[in-house]
PDB file of N, CA and C in Angstrom:
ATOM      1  N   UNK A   1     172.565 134.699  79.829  1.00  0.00           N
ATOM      2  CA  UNK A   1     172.259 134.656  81.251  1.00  0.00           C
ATOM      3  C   UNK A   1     170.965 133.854  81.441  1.00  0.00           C
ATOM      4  N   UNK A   2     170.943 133.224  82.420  1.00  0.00           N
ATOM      5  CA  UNK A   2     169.575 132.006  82.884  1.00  0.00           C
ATOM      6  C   UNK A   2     168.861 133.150  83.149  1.00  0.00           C
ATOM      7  N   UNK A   3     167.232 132.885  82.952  1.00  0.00           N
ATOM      8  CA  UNK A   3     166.082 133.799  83.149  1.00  0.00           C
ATOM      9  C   UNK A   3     165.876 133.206  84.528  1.00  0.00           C
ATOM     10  N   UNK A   4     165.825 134.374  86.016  1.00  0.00           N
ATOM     11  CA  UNK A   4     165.574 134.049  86.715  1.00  0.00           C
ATOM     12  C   UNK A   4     163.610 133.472  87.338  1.00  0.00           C
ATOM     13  N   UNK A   5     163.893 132.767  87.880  1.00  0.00           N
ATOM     14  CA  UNK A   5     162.370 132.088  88.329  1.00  0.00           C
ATOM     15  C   UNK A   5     161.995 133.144  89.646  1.00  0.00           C
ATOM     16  N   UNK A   6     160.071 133.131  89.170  1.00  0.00           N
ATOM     17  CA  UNK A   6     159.729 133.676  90.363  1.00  0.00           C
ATOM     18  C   UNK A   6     159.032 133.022  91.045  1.00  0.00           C
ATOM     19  N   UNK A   7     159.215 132.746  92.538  1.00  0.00           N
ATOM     20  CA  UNK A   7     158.747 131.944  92.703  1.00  0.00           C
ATOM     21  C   UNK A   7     157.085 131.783  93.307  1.00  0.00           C
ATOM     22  N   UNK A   8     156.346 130.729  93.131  1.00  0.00           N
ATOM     23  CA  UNK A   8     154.557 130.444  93.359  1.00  0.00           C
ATOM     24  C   UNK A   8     154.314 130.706  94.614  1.00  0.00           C
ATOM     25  N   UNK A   9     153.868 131.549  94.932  1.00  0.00           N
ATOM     26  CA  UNK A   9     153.145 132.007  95.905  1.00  0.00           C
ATOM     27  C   UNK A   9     151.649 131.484  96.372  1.00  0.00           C
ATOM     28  N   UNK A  10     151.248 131.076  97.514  1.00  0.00           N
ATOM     29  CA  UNK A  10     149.950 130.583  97.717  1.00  0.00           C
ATOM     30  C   UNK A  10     149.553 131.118  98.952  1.00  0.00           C
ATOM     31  N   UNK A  11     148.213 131.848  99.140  1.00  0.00           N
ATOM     32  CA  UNK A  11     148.141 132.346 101.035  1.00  0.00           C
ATOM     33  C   UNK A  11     147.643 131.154 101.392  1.00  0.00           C
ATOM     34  N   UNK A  12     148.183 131.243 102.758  1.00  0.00           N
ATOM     35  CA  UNK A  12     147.367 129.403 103.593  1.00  0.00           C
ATOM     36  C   UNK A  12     146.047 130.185 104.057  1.00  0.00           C
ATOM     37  N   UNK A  13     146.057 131.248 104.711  1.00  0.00           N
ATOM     38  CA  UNK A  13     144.965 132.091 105.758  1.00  0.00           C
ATOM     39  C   UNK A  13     145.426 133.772 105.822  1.00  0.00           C
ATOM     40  N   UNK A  14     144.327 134.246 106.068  1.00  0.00           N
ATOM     41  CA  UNK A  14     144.685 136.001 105.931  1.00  0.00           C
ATOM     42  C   UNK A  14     143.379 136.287 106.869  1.00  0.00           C
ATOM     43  N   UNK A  15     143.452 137.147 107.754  1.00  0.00           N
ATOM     44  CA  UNK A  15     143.153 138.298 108.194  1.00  0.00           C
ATOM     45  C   UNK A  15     143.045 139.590 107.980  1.00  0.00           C
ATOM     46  N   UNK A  16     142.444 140.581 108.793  1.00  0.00           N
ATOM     47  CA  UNK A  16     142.318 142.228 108.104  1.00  0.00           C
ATOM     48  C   UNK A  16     143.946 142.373 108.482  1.00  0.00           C
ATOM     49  N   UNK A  17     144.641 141.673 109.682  1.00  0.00           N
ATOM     50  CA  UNK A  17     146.013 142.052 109.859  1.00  0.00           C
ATOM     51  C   UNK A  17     146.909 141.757 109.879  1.00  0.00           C
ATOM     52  N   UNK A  18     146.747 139.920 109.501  1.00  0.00           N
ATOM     53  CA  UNK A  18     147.880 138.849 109.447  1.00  0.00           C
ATOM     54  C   UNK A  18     147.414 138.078 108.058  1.00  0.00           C
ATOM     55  N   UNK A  19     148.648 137.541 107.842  1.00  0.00           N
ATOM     56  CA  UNK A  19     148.679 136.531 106.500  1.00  0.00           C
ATOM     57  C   UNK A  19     149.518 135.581 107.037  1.00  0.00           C
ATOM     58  N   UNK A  20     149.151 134.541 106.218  1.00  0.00           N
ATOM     59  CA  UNK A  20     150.374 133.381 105.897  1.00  0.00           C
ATOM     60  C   UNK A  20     150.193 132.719 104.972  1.00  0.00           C
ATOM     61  N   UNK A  21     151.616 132.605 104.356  1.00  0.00           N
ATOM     62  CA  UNK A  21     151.729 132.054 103.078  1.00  0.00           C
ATOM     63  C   UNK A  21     152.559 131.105 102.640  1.00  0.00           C
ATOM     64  N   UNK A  22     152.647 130.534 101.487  1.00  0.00           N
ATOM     65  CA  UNK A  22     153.766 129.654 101.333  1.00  0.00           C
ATOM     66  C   UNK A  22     153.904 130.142  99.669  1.00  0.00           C
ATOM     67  N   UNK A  23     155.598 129.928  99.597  1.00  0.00           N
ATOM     68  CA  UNK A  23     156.311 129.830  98.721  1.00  0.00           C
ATOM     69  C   UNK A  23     156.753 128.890  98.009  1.00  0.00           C
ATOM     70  N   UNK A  24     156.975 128.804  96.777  1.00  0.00           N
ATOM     71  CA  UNK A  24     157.355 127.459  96.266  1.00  0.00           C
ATOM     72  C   UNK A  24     158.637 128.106  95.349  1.00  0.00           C
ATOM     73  N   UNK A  25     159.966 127.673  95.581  1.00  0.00           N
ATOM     74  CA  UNK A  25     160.974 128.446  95.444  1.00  0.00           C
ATOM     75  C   UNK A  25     161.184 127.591  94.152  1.00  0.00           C
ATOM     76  N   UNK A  26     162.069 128.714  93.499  1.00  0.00           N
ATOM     77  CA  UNK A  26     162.498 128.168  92.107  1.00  0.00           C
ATOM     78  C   UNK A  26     163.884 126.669  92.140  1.00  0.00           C
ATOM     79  N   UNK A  27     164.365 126.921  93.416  1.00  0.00           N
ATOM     80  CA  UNK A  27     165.339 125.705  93.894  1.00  0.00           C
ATOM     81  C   UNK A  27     164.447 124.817  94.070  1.00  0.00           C
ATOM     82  N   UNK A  28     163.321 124.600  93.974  1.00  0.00           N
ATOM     83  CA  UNK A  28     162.659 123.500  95.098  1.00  0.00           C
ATOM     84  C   UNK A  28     162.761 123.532  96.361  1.00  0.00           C
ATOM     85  N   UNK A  29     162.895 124.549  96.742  1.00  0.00           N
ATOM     86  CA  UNK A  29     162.141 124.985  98.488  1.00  0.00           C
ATOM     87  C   UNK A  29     161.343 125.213  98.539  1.00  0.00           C
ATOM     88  N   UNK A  30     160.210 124.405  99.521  1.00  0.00           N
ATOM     89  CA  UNK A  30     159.200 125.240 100.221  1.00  0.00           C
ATOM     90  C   UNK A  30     159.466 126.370 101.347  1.00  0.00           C
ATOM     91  N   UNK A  31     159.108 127.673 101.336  1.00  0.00           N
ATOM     92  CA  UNK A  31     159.288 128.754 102.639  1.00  0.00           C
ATOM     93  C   UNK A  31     158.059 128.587 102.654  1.00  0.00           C
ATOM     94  N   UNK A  32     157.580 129.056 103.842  1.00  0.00           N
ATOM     95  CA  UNK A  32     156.575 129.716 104.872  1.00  0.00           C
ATOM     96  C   UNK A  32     156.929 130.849 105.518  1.00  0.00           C
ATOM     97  N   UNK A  33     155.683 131.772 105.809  1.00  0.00           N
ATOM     98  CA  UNK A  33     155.670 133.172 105.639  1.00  0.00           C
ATOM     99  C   UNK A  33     154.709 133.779 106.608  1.00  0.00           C
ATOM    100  N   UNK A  34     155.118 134.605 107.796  1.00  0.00           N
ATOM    101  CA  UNK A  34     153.961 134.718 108.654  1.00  0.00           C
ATOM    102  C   UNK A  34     153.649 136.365 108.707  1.00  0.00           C
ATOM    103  N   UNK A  35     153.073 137.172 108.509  1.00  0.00           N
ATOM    104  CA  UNK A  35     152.792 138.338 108.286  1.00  0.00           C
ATOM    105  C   UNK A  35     151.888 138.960 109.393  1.00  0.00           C
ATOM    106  N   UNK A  36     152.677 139.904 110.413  1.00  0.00           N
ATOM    107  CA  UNK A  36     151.660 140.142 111.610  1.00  0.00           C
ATOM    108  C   UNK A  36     152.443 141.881 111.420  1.00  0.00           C
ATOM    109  N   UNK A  37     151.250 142.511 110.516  1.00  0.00           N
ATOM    110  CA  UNK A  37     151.559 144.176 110.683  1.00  0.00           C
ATOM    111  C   UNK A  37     152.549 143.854 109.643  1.00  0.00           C
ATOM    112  N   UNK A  38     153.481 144.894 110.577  1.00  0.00           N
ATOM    113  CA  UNK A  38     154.937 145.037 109.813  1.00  0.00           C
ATOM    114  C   UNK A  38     156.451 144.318 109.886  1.00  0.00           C
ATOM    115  N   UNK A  39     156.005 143.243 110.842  1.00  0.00           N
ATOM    116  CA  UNK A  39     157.060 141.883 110.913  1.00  0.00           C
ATOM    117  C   UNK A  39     156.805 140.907 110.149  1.00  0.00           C
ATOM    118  N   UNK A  40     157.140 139.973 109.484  1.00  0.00           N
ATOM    119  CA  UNK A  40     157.272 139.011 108.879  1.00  0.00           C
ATOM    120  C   UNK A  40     158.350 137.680 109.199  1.00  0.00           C
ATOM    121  N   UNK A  41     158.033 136.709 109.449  1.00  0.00           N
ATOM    122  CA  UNK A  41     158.713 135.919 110.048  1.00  0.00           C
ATOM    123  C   UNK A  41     158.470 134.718 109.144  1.00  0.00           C
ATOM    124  N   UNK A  42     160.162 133.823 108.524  1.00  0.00           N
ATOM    125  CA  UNK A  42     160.214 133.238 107.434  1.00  0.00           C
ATOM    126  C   UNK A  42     160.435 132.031 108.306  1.00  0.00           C
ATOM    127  N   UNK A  43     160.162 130.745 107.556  1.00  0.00           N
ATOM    128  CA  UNK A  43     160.297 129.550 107.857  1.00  0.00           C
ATOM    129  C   UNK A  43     160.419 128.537 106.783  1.00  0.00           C
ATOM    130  N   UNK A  44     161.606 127.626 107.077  1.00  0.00           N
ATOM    131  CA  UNK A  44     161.876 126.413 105.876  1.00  0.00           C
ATOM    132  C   UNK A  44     160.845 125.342 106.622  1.00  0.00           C
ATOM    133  N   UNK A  45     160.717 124.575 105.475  1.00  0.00           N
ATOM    134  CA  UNK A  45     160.140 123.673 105.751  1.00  0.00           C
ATOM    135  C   UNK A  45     159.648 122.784 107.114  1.00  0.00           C
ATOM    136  N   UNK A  46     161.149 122.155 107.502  1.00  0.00           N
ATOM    137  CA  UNK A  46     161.644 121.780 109.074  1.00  0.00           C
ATOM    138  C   UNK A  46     160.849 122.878 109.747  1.00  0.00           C
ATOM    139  N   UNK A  47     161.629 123.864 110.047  1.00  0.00           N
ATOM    140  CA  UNK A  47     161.014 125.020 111.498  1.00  0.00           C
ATOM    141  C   UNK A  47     159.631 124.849 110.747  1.00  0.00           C
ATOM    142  N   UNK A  48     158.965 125.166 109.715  1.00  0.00           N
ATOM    143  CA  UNK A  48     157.338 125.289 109.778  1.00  0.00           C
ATOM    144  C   UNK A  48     156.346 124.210 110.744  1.00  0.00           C
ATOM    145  N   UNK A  49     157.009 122.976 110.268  1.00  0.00           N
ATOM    146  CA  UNK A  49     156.430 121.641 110.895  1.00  0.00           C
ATOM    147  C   UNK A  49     156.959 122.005 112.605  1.00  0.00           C
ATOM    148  N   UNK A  50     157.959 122.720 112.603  1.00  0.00           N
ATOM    149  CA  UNK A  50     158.126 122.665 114.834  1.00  0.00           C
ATOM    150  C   UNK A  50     157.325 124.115 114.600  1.00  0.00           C
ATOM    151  N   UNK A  51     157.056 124.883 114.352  1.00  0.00           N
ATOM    152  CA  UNK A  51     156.150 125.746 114.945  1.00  0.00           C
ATOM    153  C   UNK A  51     154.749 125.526 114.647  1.00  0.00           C
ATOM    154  N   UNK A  52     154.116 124.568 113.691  1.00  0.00           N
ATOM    155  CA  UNK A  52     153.012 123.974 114.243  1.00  0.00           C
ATOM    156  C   UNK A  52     152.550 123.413 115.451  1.00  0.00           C
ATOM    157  N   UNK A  53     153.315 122.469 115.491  1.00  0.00           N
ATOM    158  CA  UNK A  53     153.713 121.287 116.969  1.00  0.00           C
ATOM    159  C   UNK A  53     153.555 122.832 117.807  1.00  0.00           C
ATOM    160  N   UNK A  54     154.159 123.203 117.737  1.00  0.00           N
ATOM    161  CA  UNK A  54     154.257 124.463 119.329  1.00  0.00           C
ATOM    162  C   UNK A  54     152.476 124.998 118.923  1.00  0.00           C
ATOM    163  N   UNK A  55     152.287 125.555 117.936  1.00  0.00           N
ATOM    164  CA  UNK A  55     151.015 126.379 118.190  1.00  0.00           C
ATOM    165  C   UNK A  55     150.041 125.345 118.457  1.00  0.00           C
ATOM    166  N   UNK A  56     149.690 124.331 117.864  1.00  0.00           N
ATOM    167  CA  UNK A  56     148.655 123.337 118.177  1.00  0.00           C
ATOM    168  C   UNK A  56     149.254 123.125 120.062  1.00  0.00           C
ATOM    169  N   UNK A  57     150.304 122.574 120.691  1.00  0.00           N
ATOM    170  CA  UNK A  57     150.705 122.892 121.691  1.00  0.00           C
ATOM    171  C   UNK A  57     149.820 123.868 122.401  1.00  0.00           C
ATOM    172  N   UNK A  58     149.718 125.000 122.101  1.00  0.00           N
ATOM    173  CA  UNK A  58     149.315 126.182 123.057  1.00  0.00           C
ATOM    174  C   UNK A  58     148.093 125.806 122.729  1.00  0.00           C
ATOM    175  N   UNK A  59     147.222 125.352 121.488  1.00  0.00           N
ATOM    176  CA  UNK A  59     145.769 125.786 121.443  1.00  0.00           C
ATOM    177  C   UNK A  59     145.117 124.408 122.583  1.00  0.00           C
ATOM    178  N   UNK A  60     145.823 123.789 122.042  1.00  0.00           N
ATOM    179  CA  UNK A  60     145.557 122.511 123.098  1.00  0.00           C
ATOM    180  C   UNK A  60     145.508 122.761 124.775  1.00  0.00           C
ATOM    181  N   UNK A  61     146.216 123.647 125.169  1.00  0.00           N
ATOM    182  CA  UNK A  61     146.717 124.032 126.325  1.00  0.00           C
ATOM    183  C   UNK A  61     144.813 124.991 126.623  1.00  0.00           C
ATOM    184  N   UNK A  62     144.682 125.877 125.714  1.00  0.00           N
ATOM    185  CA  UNK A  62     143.764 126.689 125.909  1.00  0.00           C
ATOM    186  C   UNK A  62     142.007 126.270 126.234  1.00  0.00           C
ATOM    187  N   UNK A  63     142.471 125.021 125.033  1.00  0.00           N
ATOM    188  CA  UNK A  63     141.300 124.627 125.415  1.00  0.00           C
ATOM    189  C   UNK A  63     140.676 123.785 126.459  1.00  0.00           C
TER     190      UNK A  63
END
């Protein structure tokens, strides 16, 4: 049987209550990983790059 891979983990940014992280998958995927409490919300590559665009979007908006 193939020894399964685990895959590299890196945090981008952390908080006392949020994280985010990225994955480096044993396929050669990058995931992204958003950690708020007890939800977690996953993202491939593609969606990571459009939910930047949206949050820079809003901060832009704010400021």
């Amino acid at each position: 049987m193939a020894e399964e891979r685990e895959p590299i983990t890196t945090t981008l940014a952390e908080t006392e209550n949020y994280m985010a992280w990225r994955a480096e998958e044993p396929d050669g995927e990058t995931t992204y990983h958003l950690e708020f409490n007890d939800v977690t919300l996953h993202f491939f590559s593609e969606e990571w790059q459009e939910f930047i665009k949206l949050a820079q979007s809003v901060l832009d908006e704010e400021a």
